[in-house]
PDB file of N, CA and C in Angstrom:
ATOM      1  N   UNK A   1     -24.754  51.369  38.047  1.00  0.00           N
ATOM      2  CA  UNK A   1     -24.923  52.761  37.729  1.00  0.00           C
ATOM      3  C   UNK A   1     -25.021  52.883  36.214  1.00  0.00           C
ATOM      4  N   UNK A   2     -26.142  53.331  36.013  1.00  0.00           N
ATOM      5  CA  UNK A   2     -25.852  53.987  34.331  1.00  0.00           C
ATOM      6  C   UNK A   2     -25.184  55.341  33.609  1.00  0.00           C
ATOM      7  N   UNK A   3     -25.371  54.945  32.657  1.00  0.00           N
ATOM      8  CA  UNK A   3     -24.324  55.655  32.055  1.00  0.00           C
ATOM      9  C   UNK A   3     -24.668  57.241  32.190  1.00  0.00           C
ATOM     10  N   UNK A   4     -25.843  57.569  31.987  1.00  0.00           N
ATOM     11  CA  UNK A   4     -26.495  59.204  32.303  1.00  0.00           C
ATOM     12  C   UNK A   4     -25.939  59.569  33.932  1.00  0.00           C
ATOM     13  N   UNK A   5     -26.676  58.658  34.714  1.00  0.00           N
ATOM     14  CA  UNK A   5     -26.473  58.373  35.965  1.00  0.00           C
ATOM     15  C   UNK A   5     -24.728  58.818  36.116  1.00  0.00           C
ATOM     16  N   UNK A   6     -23.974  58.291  35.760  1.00  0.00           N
ATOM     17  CA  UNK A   6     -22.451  58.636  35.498  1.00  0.00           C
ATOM     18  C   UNK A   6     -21.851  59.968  35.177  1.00  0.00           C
ATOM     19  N   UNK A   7     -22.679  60.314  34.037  1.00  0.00           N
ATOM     20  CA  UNK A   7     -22.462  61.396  33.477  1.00  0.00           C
ATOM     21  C   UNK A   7     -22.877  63.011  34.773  1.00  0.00           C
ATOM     22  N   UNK A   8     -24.231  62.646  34.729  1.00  0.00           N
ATOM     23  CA  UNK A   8     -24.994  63.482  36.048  1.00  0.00           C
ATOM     24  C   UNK A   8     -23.692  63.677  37.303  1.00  0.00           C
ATOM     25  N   UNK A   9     -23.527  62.875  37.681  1.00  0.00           N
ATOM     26  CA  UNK A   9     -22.565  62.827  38.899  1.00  0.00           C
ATOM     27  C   UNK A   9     -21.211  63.229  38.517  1.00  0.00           C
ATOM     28  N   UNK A  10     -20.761  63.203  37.311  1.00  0.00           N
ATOM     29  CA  UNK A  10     -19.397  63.512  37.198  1.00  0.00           C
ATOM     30  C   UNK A  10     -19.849  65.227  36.816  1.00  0.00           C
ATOM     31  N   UNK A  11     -20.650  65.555  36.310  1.00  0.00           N
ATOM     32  CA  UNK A  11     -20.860  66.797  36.382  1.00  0.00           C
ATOM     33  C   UNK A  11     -20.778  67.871  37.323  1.00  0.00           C
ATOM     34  N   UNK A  12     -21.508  66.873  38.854  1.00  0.00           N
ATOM     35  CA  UNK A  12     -21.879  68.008  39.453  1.00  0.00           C
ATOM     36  C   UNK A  12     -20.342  67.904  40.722  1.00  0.00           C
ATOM     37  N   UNK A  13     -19.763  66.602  40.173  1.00  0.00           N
ATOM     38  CA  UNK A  13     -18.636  66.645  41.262  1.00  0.00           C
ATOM     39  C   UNK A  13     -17.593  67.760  39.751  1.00  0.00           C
ATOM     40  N   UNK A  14     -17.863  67.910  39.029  1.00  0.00           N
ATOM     41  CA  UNK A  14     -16.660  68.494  38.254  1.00  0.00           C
ATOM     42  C   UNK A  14     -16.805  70.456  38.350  1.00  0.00           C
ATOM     43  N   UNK A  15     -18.133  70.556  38.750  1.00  0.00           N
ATOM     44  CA  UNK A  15     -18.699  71.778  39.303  1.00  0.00           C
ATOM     45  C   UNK A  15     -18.309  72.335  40.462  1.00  0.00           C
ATOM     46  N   UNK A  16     -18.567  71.311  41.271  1.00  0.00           N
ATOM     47  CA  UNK A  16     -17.985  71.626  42.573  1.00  0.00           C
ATOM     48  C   UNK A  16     -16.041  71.535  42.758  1.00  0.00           C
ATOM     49  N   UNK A  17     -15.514  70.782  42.158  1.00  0.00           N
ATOM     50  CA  UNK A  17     -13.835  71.243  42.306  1.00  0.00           C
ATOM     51  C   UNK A  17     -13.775  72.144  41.261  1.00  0.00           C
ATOM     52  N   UNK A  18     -14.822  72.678  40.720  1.00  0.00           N
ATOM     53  CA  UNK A  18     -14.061  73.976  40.247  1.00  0.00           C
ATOM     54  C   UNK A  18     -13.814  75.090  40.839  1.00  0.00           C
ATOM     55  N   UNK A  19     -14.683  75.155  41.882  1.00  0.00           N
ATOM     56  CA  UNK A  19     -15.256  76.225  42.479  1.00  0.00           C
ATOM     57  C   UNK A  19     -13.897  76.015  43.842  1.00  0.00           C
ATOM     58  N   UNK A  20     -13.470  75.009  43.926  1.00  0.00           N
ATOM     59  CA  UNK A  20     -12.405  74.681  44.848  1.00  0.00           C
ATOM     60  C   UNK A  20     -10.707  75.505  43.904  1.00  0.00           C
ATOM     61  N   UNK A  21     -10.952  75.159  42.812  1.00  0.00           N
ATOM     62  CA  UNK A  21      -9.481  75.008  42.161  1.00  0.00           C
ATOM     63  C   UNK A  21      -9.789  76.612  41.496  1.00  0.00           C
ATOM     64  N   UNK A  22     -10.541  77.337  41.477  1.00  0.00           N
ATOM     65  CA  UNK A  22     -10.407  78.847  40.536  1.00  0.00           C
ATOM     66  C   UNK A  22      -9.328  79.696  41.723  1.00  0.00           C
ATOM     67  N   UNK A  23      -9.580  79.558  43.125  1.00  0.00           N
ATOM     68  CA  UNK A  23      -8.814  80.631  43.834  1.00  0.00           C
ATOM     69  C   UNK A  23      -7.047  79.528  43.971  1.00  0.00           C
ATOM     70  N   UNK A  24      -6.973  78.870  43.890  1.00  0.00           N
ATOM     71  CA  UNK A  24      -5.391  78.571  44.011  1.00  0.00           C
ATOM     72  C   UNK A  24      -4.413  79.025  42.742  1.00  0.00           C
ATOM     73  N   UNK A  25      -3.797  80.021  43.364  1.00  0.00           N
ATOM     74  CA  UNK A  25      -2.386  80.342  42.753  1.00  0.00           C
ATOM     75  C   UNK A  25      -3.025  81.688  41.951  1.00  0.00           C
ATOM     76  N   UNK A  26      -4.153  82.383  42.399  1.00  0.00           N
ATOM     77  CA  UNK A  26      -5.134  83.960  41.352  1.00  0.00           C
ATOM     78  C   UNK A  26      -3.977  84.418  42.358  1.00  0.00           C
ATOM     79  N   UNK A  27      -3.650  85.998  41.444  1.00  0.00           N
ATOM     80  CA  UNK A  27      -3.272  86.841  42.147  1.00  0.00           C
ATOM     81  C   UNK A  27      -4.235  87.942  41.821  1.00  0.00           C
ATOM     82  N   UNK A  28      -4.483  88.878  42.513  1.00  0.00           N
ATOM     83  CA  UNK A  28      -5.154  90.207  42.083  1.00  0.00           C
ATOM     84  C   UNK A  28      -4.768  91.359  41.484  1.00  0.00           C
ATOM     85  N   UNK A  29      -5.378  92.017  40.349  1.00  0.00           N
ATOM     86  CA  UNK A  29      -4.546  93.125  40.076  1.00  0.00           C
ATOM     87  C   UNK A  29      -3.850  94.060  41.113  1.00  0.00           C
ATOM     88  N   UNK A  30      -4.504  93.801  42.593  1.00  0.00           N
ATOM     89  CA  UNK A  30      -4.175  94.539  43.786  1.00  0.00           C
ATOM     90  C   UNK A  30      -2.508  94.068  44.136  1.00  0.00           C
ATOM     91  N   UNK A  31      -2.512  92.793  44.277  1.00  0.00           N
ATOM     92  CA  UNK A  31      -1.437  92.066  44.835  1.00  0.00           C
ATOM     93  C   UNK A  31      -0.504  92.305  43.787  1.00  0.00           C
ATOM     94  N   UNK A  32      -0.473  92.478  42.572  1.00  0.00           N
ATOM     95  CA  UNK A  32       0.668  92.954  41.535  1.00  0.00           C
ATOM     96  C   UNK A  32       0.606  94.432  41.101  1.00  0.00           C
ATOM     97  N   UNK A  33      -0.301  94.984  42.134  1.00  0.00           N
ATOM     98  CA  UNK A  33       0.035  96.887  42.068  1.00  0.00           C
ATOM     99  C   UNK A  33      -0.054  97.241  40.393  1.00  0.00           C
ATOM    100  N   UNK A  34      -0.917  95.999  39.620  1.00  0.00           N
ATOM    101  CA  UNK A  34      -1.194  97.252  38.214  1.00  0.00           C
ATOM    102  C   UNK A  34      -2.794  96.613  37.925  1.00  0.00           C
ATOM    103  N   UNK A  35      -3.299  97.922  38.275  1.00  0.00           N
ATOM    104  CA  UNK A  35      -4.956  98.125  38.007  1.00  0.00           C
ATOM    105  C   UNK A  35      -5.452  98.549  36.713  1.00  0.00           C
ATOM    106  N   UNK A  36      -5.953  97.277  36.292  1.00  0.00           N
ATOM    107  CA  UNK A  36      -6.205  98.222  35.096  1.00  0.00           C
ATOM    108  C   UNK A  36      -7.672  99.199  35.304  1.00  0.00           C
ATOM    109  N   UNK A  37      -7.556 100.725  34.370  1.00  0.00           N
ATOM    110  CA  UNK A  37      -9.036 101.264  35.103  1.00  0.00           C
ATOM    111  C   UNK A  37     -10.074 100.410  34.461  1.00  0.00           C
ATOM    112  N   UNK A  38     -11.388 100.671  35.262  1.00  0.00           N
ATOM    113  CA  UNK A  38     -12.226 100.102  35.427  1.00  0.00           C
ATOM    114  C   UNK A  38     -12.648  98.781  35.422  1.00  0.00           C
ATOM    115  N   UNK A  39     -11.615  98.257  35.831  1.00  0.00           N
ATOM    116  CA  UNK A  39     -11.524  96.786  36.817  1.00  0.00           C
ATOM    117  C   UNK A  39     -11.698  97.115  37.964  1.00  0.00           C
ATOM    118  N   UNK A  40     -12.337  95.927  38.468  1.00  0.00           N
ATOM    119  CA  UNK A  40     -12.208  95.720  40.225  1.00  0.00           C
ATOM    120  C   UNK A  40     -10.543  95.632  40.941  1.00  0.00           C
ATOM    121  N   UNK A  41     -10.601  96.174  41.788  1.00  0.00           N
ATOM    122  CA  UNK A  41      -9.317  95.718  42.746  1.00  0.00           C
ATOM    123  C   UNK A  41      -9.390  94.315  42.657  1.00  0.00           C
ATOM    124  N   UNK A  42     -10.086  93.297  42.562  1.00  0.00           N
ATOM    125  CA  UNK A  42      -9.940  92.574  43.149  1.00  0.00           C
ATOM    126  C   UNK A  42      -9.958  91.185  41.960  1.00  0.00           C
ATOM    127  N   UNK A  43     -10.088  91.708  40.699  1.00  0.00           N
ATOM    128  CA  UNK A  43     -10.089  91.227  39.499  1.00  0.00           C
ATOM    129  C   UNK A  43      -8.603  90.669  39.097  1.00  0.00           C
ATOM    130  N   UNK A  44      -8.722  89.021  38.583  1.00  0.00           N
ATOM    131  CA  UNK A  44      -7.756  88.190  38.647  1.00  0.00           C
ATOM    132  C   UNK A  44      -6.540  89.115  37.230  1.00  0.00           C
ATOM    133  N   UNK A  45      -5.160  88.624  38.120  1.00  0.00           N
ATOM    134  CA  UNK A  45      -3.840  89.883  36.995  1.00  0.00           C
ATOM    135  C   UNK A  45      -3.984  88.912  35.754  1.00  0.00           C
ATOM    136  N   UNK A  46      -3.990  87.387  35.586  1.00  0.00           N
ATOM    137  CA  UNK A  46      -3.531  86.721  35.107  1.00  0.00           C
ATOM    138  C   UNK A  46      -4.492  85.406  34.688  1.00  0.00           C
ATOM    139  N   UNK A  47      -5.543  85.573  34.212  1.00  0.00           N
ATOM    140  CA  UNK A  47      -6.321  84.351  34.458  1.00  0.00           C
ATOM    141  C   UNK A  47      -6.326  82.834  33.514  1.00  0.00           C
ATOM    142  N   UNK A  48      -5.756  82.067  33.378  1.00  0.00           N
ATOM    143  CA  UNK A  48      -5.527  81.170  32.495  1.00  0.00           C
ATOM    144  C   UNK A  48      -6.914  80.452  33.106  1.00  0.00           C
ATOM    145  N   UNK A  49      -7.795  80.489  31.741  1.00  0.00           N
ATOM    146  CA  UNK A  49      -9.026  79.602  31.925  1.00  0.00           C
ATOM    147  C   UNK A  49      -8.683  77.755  31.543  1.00  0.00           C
ATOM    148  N   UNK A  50      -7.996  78.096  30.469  1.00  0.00           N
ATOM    149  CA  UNK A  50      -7.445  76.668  30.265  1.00  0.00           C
ATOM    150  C   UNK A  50      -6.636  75.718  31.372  1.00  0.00           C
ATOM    151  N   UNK A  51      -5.562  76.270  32.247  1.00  0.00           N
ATOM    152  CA  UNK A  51      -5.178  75.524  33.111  1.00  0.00           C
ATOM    153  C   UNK A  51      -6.139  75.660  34.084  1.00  0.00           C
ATOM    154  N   UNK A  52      -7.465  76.283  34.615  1.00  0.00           N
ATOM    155  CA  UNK A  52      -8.160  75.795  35.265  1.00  0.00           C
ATOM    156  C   UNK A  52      -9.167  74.865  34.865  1.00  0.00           C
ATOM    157  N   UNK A  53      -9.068  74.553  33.748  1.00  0.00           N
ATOM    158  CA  UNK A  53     -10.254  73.692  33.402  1.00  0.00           C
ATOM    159  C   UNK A  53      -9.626  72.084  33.147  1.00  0.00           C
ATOM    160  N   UNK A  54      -8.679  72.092  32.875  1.00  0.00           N
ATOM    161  CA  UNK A  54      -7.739  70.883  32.642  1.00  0.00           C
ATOM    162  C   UNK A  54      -7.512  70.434  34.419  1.00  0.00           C
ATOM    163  N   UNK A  55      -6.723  71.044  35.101  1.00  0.00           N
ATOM    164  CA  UNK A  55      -6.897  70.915  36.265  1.00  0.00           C
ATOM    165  C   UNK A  55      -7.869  70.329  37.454  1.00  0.00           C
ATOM    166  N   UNK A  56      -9.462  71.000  36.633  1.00  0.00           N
ATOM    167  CA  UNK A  56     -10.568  70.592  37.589  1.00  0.00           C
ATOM    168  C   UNK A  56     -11.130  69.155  36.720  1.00  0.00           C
ATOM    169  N   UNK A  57     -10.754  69.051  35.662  1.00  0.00           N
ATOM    170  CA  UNK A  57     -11.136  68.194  35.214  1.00  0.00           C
ATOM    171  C   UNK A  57     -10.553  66.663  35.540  1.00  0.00           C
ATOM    172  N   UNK A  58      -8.854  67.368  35.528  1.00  0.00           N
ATOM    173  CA  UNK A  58      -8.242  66.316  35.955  1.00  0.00           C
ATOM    174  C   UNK A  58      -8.697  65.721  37.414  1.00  0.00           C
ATOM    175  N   UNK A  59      -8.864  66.859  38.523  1.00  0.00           N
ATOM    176  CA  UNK A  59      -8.669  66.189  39.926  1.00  0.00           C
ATOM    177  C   UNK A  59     -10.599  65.568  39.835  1.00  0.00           C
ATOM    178  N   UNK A  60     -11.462  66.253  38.780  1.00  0.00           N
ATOM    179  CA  UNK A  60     -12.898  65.646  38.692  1.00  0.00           C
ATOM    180  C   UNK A  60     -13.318  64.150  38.552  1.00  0.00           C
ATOM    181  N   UNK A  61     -12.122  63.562  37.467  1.00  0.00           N
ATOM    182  CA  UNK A  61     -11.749  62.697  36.967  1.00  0.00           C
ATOM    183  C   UNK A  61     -11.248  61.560  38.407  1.00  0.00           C
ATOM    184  N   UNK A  62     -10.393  61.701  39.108  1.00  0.00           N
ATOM    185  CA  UNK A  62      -9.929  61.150  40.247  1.00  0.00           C
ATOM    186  C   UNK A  62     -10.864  61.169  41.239  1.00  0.00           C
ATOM    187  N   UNK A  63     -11.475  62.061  41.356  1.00  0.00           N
ATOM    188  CA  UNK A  63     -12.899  61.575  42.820  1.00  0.00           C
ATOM    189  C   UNK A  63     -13.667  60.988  41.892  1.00  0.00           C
ATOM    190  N   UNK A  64     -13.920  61.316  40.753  1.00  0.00           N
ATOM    191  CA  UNK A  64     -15.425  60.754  40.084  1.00  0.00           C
ATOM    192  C   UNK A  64     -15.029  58.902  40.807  1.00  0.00           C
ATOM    193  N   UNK A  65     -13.402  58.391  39.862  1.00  0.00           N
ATOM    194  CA  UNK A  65     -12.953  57.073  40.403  1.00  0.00           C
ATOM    195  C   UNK A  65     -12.742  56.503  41.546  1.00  0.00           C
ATOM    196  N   UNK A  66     -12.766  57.296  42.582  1.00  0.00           N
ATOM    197  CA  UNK A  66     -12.986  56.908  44.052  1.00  0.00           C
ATOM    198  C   UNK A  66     -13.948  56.881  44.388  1.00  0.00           C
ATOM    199  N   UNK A  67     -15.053  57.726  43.759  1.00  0.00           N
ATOM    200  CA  UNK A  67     -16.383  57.458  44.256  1.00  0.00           C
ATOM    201  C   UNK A  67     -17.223  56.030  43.721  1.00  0.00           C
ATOM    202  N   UNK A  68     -16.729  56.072  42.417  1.00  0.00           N
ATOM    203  CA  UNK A  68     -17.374  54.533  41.312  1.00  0.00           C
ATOM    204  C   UNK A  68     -16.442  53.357  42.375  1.00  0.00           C
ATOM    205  N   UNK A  69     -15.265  53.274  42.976  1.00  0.00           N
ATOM    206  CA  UNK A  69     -14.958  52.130  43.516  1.00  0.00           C
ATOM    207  C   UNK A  69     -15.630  52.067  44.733  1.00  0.00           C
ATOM    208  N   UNK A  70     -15.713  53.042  45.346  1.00  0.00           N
ATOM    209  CA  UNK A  70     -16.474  52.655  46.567  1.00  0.00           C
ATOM    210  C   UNK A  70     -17.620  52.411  46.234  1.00  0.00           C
ATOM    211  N   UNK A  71     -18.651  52.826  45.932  1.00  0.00           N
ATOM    212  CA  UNK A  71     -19.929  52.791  45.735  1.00  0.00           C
ATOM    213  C   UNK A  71     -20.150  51.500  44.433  1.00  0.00           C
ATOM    214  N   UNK A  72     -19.370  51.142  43.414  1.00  0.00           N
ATOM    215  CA  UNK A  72     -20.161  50.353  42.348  1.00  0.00           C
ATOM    216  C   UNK A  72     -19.244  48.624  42.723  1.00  0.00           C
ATOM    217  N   UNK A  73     -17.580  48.664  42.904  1.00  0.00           N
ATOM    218  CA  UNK A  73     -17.092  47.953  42.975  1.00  0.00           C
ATOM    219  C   UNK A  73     -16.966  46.969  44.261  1.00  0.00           C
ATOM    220  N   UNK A  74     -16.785  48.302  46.016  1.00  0.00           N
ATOM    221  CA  UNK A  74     -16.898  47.768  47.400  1.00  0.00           C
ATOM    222  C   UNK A  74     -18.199  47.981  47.613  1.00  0.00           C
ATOM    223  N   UNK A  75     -19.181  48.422  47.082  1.00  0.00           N
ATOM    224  CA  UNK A  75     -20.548  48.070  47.388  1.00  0.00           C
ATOM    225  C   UNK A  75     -20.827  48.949  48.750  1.00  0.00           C
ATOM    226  N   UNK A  76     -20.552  49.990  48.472  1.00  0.00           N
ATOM    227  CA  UNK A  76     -20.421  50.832  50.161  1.00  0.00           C
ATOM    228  C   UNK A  76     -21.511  52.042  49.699  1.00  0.00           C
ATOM    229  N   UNK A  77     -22.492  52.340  50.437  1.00  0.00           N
ATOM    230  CA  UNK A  77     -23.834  53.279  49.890  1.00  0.00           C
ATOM    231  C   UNK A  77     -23.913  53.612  51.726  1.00  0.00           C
ATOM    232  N   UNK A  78     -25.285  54.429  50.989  1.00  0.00           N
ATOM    233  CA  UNK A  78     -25.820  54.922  52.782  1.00  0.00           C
ATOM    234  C   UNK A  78     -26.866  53.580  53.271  1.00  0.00           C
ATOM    235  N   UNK A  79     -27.019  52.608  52.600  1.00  0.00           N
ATOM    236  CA  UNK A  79     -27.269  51.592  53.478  1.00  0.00           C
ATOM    237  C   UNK A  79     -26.619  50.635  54.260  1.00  0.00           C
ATOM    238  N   UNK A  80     -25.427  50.925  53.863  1.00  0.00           N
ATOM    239  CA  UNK A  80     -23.882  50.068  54.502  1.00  0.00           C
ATOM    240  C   UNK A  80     -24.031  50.881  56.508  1.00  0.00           C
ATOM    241  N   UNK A  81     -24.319  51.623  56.531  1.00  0.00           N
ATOM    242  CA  UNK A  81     -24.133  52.040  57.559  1.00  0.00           C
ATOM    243  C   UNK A  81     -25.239  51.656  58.642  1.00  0.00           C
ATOM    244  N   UNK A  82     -24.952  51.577  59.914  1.00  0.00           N
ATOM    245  CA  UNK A  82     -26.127  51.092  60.611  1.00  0.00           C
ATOM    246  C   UNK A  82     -26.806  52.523  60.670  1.00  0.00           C
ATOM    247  N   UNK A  83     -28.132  51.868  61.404  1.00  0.00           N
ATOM    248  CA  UNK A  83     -29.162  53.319  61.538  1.00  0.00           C
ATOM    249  C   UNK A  83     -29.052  54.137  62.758  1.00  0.00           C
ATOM    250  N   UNK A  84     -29.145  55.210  62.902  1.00  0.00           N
ATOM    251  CA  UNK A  84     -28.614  56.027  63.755  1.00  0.00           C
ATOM    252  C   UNK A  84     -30.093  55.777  65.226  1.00  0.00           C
ATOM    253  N   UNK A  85     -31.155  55.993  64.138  1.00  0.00           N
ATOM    254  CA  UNK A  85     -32.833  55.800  64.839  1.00  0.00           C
ATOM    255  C   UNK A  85     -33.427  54.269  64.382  1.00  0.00           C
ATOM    256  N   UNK A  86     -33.128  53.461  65.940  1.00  0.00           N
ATOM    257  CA  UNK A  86     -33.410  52.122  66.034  1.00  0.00           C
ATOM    258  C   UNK A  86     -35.168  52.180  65.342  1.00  0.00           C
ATOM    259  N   UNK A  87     -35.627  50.936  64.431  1.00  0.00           N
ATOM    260  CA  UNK A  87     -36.083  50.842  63.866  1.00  0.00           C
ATOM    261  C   UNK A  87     -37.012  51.392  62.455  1.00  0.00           C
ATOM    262  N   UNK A  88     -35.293  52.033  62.227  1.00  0.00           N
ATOM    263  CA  UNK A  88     -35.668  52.515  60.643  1.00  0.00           C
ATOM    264  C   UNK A  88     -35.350  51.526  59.503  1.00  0.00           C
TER     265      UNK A  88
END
């Protein structure tokens, strides 16, 4: 794997657990009964951008390395698998 190649993939897996890790532990201005006006109900009370980004980065960081051992070190791809449609 190269190094762009690396980069590319840790991106789009660091994209996707973000989108996993923004709703754990939001409360809503709803759920703490103080709205500010012209906010949404549904607009986060408390939003620390920094511990979500450290967070997704961190758990980004840990699949990126499970994915590089399986795939670069055990040599495990979608050709490891047999074929589902005999003579592909």
């Amino acid at each position: 794997m190269g190094v762009l190649t690396a980069i590319a993939i840790y991106f789009v897996i660091w994209w996707t657990v973000l989108f996993v890790v923004l709703p754990i532990r939001m409360r809503s201005q709803a759920d703490d009964g103080d709205i500010v006006l012209g906010t949404a109900h549904s607009a986060p009370a408390r939003f620390r951008m920094g511990r979500v980004v450290l967070w997704t980065t961190v758990l980004s960081t840990l699949v990126f390395a499970a994915y590089y051992v399986v795939t670069e070190v055990w040599g495990i791809g979608p050709g490891s698998f047999p074929h589902i449609v005999p003579g592909t």
